[in-house]
PDB file of N, CA and C in Angstrom:
ATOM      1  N   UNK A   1     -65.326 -18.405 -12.952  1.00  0.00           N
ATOM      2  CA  UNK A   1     -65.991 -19.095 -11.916  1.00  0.00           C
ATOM      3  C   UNK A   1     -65.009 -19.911 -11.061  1.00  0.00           C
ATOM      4  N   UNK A   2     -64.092 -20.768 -11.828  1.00  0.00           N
ATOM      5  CA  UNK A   2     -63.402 -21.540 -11.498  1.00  0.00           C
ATOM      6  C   UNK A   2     -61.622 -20.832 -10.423  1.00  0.00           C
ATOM      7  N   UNK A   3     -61.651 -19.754 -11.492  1.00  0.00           N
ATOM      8  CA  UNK A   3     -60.480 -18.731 -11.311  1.00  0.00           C
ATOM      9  C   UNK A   3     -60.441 -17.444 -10.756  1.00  0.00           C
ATOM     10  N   UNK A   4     -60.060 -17.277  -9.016  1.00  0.00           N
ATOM     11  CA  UNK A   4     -60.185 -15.970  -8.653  1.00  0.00           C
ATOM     12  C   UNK A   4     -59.765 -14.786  -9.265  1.00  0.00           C
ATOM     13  N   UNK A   5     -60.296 -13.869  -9.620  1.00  0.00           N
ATOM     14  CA  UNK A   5     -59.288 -12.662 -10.259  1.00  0.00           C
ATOM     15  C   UNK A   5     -58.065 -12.277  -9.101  1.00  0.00           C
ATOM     16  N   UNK A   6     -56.998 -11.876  -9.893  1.00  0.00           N
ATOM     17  CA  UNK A   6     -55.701 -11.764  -8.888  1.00  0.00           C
ATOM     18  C   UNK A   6     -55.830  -9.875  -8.989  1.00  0.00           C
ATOM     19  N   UNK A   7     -55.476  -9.456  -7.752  1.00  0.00           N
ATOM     20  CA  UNK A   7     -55.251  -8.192  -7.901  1.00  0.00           C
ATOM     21  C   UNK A   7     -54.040  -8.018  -7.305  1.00  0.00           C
ATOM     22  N   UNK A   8     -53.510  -6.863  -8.222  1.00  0.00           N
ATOM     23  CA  UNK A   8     -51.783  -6.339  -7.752  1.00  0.00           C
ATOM     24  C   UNK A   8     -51.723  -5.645  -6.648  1.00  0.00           C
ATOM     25  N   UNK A   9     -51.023  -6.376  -5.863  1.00  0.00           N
ATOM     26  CA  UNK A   9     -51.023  -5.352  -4.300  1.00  0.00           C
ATOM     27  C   UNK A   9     -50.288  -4.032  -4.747  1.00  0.00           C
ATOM     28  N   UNK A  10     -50.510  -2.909  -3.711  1.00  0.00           N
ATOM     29  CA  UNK A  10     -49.566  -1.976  -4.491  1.00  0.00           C
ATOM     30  C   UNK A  10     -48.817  -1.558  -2.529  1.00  0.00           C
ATOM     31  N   UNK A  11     -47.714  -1.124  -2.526  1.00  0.00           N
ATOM     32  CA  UNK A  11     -46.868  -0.194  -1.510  1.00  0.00           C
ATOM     33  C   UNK A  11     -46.570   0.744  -1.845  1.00  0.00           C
ATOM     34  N   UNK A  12     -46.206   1.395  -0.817  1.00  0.00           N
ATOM     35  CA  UNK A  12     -45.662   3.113  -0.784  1.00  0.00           C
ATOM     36  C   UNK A  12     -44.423   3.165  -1.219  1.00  0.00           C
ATOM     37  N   UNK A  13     -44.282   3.932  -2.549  1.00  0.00           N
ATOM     38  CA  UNK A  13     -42.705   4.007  -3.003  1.00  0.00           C
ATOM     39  C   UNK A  13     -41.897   4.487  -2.081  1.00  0.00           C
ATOM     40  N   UNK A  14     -41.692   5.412  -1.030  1.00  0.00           N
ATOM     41  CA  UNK A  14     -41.161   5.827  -0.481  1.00  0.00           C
ATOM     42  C   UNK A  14     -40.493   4.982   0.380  1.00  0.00           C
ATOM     43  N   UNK A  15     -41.384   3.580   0.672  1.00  0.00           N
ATOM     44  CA  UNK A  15     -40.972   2.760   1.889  1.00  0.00           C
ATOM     45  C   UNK A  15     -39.687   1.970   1.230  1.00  0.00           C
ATOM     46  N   UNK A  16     -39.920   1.489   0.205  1.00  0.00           N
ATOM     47  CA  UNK A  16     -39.054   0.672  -0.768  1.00  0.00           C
ATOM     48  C   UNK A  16     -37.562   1.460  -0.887  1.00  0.00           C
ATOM     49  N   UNK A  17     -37.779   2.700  -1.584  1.00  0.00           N
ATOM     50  CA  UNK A  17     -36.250   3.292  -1.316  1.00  0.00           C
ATOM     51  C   UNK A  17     -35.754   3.654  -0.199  1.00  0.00           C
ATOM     52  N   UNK A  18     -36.538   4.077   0.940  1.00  0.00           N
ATOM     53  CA  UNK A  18     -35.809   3.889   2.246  1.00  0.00           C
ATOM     54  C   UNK A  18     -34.848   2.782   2.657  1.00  0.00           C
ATOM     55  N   UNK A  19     -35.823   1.795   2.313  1.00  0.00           N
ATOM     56  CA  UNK A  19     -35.135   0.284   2.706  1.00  0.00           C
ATOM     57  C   UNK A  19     -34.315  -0.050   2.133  1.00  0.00           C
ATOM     58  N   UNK A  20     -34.207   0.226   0.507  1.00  0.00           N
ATOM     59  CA  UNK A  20     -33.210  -0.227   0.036  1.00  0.00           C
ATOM     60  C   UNK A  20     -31.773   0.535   0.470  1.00  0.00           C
ATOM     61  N   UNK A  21     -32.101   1.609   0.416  1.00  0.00           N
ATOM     62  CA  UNK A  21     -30.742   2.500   1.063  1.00  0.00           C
ATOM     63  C   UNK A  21     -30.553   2.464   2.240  1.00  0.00           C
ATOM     64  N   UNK A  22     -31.198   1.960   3.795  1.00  0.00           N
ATOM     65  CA  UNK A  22     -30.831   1.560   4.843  1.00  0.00           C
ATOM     66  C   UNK A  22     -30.368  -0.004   4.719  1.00  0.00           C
ATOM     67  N   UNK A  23     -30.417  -0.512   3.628  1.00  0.00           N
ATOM     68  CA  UNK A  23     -29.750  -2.058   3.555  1.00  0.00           C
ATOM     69  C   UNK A  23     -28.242  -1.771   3.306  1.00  0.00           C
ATOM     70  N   UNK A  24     -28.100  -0.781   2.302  1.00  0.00           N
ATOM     71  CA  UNK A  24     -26.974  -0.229   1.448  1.00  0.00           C
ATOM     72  C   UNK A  24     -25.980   0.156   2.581  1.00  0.00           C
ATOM     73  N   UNK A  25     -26.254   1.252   3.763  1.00  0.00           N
ATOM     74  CA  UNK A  25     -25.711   1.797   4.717  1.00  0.00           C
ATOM     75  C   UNK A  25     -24.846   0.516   5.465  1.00  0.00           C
ATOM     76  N   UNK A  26     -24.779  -0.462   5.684  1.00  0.00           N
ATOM     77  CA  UNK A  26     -23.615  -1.227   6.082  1.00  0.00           C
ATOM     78  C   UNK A  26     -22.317  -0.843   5.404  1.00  0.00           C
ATOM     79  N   UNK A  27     -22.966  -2.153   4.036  1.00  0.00           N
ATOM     80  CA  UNK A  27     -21.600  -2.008   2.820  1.00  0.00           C
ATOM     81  C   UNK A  27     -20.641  -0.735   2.703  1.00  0.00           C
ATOM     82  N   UNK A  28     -22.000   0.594   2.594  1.00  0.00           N
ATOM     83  CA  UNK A  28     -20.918   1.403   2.769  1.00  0.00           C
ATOM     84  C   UNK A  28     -19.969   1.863   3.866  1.00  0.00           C
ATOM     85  N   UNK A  29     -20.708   1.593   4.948  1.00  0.00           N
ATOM     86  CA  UNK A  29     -19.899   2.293   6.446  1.00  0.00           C
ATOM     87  C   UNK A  29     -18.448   0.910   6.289  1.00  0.00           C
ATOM     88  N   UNK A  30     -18.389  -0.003   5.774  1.00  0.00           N
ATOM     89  CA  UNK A  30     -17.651  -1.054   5.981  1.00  0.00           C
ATOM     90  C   UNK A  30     -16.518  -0.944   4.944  1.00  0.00           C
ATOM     91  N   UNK A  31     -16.932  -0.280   3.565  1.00  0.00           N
ATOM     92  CA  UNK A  31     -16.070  -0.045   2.695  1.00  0.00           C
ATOM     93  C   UNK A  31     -15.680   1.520   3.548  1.00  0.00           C
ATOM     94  N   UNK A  32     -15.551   2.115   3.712  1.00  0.00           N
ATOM     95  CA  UNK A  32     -15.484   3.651   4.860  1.00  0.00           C
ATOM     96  C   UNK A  32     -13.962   3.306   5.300  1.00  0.00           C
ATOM     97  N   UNK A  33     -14.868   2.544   6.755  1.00  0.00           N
ATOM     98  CA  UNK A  33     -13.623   2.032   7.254  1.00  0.00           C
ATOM     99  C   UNK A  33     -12.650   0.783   6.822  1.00  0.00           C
ATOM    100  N   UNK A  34     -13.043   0.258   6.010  1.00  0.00           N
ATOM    101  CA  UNK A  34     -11.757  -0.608   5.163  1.00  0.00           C
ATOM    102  C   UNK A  34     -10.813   0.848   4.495  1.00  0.00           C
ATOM    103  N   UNK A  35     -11.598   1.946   4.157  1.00  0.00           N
ATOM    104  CA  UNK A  35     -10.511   2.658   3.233  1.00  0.00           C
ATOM    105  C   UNK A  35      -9.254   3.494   4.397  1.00  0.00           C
ATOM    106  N   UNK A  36     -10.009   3.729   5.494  1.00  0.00           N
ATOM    107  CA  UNK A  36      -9.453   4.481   6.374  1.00  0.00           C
ATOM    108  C   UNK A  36      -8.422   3.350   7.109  1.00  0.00           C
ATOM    109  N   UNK A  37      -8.504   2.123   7.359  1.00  0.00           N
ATOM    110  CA  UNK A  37      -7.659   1.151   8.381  1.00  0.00           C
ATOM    111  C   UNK A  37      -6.766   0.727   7.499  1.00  0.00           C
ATOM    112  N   UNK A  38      -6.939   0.358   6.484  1.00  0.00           N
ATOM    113  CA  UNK A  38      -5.763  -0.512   5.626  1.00  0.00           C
ATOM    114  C   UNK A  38      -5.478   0.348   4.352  1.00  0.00           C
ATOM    115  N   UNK A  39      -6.419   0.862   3.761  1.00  0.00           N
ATOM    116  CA  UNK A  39      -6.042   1.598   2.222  1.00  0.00           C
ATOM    117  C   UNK A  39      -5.188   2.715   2.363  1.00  0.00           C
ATOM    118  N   UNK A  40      -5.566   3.560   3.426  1.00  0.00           N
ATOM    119  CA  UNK A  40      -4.845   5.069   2.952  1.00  0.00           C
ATOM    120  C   UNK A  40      -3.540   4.557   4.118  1.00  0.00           C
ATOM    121  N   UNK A  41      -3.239   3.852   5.054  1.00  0.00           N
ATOM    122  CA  UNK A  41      -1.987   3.639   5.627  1.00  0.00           C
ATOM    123  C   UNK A  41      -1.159   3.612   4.614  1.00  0.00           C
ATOM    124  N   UNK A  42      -1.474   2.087   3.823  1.00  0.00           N
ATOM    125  CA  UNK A  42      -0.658   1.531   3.212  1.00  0.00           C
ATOM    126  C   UNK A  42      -0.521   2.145   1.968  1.00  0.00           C
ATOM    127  N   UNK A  43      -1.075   3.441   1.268  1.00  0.00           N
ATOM    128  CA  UNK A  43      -0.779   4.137   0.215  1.00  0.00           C
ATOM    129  C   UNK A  43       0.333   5.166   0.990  1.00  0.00           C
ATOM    130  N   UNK A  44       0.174   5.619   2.582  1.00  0.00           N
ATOM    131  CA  UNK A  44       1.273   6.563   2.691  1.00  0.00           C
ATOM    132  C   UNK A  44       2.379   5.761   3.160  1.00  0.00           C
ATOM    133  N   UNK A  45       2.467   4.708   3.313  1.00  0.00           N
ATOM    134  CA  UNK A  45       4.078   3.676   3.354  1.00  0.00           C
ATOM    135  C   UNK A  45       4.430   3.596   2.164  1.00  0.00           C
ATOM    136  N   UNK A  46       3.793   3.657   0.979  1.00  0.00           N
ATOM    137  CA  UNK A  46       3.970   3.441  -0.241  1.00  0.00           C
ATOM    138  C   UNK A  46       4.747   4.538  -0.875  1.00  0.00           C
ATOM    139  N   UNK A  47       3.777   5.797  -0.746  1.00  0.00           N
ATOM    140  CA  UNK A  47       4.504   7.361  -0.407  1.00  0.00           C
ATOM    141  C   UNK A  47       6.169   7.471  -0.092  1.00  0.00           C
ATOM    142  N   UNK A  48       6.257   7.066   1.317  1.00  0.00           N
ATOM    143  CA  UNK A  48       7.149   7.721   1.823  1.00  0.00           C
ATOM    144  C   UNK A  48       8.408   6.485   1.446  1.00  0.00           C
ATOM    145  N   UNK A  49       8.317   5.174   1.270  1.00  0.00           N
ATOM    146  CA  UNK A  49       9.303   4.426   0.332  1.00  0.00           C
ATOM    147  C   UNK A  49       9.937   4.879  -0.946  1.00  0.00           C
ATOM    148  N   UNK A  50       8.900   5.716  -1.686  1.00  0.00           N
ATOM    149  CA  UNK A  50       9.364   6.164  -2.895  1.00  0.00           C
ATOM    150  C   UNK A  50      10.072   7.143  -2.808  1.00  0.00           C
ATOM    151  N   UNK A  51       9.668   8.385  -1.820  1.00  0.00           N
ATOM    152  CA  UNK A  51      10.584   9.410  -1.505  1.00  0.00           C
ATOM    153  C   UNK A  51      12.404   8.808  -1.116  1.00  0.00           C
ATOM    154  N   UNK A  52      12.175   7.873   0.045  1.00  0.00           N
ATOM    155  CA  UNK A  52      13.515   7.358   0.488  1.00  0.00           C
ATOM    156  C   UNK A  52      14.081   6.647  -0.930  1.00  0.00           C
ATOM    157  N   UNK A  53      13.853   5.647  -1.945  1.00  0.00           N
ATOM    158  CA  UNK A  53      14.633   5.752  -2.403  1.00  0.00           C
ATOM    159  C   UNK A  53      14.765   6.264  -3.724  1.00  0.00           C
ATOM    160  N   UNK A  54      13.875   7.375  -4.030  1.00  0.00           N
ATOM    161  CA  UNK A  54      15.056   8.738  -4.614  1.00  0.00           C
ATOM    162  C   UNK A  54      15.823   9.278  -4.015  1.00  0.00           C
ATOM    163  N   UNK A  55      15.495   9.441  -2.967  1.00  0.00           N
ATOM    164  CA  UNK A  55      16.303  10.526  -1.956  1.00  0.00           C
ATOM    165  C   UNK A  55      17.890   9.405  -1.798  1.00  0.00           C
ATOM    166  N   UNK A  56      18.266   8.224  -2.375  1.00  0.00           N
ATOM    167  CA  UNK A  56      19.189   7.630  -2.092  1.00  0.00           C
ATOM    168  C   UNK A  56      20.425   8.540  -2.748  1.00  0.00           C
ATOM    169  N   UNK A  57      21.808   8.427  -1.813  1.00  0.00           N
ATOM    170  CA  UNK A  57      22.637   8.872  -2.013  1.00  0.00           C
ATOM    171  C   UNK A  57      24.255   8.604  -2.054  1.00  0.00           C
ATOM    172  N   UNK A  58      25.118   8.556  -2.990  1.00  0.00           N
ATOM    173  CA  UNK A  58      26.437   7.785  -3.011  1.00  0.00           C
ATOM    174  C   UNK A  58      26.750   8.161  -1.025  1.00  0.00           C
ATOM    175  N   UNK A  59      27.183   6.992  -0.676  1.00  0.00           N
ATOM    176  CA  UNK A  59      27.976   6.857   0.589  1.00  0.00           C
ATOM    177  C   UNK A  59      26.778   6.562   1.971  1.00  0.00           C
ATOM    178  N   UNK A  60      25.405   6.751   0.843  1.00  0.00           N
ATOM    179  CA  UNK A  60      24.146   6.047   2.521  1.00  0.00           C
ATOM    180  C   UNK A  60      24.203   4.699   3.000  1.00  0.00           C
ATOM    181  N   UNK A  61      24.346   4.261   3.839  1.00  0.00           N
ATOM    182  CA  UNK A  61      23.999   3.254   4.750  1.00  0.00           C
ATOM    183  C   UNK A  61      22.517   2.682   4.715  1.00  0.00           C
ATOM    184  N   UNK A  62      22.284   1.801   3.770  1.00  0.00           N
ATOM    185  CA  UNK A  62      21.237   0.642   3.534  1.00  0.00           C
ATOM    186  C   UNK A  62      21.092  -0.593   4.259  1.00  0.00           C
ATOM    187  N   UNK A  63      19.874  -0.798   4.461  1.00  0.00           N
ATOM    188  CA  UNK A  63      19.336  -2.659   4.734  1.00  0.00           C
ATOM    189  C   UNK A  63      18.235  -2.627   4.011  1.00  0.00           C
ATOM    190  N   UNK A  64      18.794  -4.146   3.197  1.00  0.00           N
ATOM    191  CA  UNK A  64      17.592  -4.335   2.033  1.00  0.00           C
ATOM    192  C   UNK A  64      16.674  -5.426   2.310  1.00  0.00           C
ATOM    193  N   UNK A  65      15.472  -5.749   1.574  1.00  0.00           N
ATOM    194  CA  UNK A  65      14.773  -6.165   1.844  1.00  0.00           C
ATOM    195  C   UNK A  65      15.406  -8.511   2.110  1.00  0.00           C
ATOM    196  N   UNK A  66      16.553  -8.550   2.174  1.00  0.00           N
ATOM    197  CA  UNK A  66      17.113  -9.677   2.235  1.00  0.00           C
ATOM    198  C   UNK A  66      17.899  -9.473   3.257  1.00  0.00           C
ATOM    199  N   UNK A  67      18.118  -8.581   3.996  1.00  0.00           N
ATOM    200  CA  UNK A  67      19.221  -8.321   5.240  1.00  0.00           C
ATOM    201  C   UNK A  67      20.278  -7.929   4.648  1.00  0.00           C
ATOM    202  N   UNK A  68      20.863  -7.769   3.517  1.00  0.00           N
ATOM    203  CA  UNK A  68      21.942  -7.270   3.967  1.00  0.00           C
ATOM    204  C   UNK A  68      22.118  -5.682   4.222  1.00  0.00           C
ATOM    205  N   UNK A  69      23.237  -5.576   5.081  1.00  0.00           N
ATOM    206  CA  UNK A  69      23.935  -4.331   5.211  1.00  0.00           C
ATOM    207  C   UNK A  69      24.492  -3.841   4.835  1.00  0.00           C
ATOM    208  N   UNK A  70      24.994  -2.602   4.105  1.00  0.00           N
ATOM    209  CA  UNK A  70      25.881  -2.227   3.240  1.00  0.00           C
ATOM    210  C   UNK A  70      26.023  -0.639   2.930  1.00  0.00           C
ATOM    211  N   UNK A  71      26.972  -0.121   1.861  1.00  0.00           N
ATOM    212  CA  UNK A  71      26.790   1.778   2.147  1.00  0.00           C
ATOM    213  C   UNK A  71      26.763   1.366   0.159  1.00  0.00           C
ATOM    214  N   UNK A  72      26.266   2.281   0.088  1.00  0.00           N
ATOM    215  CA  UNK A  72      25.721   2.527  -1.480  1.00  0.00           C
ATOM    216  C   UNK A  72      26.721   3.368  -2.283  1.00  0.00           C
ATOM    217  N   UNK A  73      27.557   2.296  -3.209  1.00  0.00           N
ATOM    218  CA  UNK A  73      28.318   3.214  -3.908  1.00  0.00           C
ATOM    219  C   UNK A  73      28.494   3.555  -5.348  1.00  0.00           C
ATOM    220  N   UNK A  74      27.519   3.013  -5.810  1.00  0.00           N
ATOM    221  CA  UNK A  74      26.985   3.969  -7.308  1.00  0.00           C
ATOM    222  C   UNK A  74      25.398   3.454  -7.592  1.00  0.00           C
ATOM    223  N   UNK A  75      25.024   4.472  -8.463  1.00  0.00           N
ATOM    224  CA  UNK A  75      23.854   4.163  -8.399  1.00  0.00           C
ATOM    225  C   UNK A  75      23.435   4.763  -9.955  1.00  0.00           C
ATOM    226  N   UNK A  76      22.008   4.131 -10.125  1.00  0.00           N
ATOM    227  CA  UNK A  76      21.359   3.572 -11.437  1.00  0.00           C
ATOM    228  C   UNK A  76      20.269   4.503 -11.498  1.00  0.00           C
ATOM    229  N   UNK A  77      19.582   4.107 -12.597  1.00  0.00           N
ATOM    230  CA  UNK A  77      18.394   4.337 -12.645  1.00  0.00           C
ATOM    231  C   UNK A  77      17.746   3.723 -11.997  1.00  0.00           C
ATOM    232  N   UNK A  78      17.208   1.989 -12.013  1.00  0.00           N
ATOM    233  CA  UNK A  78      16.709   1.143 -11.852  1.00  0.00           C
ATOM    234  C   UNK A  78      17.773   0.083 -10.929  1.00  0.00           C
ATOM    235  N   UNK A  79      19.169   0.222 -10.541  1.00  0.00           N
ATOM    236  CA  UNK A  79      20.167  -0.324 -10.254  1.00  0.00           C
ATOM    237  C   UNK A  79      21.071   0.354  -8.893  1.00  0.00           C
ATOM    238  N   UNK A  80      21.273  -0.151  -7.990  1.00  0.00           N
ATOM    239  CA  UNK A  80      22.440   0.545  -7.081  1.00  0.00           C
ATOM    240  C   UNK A  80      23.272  -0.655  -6.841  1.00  0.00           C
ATOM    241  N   UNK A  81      24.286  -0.006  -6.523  1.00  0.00           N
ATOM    242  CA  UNK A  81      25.278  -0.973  -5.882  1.00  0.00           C
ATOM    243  C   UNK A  81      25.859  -0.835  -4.447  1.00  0.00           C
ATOM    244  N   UNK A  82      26.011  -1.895  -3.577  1.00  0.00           N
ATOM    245  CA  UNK A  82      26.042  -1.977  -2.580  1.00  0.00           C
ATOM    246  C   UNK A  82      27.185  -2.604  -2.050  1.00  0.00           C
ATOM    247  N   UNK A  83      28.403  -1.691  -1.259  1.00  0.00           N
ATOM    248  CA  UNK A  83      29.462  -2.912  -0.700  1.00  0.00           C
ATOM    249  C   UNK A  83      29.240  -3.276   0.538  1.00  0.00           C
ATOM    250  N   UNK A  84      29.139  -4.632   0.467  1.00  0.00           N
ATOM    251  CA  UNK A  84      28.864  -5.313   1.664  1.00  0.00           C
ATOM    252  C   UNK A  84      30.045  -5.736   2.644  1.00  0.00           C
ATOM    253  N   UNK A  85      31.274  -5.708   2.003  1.00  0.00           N
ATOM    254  CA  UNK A  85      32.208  -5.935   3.009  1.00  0.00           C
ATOM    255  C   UNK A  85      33.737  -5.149   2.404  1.00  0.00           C
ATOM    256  N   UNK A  86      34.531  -5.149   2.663  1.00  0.00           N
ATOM    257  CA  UNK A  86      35.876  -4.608   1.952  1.00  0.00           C
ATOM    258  C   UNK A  86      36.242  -5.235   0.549  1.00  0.00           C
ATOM    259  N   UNK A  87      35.929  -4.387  -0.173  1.00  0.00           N
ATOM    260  CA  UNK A  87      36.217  -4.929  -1.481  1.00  0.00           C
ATOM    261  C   UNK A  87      34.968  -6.002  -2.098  1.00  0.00           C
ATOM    262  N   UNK A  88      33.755  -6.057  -1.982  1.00  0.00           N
ATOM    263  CA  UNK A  88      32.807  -6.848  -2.114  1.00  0.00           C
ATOM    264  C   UNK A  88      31.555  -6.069  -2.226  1.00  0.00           C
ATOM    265  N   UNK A  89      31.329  -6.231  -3.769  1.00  0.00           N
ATOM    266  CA  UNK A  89      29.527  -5.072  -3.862  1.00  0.00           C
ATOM    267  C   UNK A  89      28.902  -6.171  -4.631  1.00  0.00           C
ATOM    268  N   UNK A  90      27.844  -5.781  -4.518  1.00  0.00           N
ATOM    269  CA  UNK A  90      26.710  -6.115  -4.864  1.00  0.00           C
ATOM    270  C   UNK A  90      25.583  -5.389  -5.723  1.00  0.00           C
ATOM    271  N   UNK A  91      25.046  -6.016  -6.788  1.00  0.00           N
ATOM    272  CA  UNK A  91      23.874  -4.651  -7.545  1.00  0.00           C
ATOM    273  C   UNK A  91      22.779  -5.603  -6.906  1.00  0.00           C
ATOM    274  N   UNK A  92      22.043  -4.432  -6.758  1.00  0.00           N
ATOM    275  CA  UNK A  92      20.544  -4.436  -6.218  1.00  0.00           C
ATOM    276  C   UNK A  92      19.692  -3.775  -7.245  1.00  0.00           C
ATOM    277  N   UNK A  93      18.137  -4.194  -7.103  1.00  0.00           N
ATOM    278  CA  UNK A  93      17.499  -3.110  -7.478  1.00  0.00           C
ATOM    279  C   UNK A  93      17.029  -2.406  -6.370  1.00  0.00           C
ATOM    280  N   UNK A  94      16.501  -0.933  -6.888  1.00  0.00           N
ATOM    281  CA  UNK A  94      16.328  -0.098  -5.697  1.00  0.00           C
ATOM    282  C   UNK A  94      15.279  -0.125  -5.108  1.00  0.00           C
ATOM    283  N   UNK A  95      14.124  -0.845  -5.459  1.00  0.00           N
ATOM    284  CA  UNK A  95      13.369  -0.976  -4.412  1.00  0.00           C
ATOM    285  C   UNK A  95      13.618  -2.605  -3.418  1.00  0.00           C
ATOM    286  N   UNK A  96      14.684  -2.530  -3.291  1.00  0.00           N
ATOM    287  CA  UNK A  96      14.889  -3.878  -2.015  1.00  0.00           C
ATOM    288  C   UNK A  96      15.787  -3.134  -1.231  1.00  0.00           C
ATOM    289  N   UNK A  97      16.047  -2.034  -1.469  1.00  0.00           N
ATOM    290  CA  UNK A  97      16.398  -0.908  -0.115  1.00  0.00           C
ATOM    291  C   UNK A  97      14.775  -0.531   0.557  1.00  0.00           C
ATOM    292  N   UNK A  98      14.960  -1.150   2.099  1.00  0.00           N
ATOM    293  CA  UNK A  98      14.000  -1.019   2.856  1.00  0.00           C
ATOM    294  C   UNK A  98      14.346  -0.225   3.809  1.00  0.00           C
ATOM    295  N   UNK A  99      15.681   0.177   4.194  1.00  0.00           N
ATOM    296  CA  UNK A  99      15.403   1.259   5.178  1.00  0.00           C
ATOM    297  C   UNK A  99      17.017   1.870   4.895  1.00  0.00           C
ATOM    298  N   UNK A 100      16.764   3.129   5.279  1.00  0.00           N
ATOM    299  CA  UNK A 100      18.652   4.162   5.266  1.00  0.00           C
ATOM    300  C   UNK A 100      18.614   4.347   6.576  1.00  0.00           C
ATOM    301  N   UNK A 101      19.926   3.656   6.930  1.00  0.00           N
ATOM    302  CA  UNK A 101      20.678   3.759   8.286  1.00  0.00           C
ATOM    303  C   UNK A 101      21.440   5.174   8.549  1.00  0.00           C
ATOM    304  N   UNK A 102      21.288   5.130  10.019  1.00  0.00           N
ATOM    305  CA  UNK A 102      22.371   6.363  10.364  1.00  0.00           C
ATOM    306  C   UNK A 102      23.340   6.055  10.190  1.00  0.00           C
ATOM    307  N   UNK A 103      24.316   6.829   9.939  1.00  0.00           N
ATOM    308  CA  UNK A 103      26.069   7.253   9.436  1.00  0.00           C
ATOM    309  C   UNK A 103      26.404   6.447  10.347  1.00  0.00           C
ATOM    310  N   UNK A 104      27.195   5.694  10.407  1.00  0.00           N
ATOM    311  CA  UNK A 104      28.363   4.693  11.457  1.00  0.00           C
ATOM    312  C   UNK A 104      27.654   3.754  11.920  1.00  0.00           C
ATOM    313  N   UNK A 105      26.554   2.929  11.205  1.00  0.00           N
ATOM    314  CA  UNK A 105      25.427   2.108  11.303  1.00  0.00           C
ATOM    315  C   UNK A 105      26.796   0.776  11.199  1.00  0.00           C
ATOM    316  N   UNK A 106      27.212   0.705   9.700  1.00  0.00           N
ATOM    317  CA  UNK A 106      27.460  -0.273   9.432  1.00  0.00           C
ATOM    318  C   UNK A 106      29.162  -0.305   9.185  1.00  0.00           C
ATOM    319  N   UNK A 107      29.992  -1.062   9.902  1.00  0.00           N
ATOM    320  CA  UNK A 107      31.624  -1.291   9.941  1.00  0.00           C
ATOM    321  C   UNK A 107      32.080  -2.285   9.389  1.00  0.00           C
TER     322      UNK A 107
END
């Protein structure tokens, strides 16, 4: 008397998963292009660093990730060495070689 009976509304299932998956459609278009602008660049800089320094070779012309300049004259596993001036080397590790110069780069 006191207490209305409650009845359960009911909706169309169909409407509910629409919506939920047109809510979804941002996140994903946004993770999309996050993978395409920043992820797969920076996996093929990643790529092509690793190629350059295997591809390192006694007598290449280096600049490392600290500036210096130098030609590479033995090399490591995990280790190269670098002379930076006449009679003056340096060990590096090999990933702080950031770029191989052309031949007659560095005097």
């Amino acid at each position: 008397m006191f207490i209305s009976s409650a009845f359960a509304q009911t909706t169309a299932a169909g409407g509910d998963m629409q919506s939920s998956l047109m809510s979804m459609l941002p996140l994903v278009l946004m993770f999309v292009v996050l993978y395409f602008v920043m992820i797969r660049p920076q996996m093929k800089r990643q790529k092509e660093h690793r190629t350059m320094i295997e591809a390192l070779a006694k007598g290449d012309e280096v600049a490392t990730s600290g500036g210096l300049l130098g030609t590479v004259t033995k090399l490591g596993d995990m280790h190269i060495s670098v002379e930076i001036a006449n009679g003056v080397e340096v060990q590096l590790q090999r990933s702080a070689v950031v770029q191989v110069l052309p031949k007659g780069t560095v005097k």
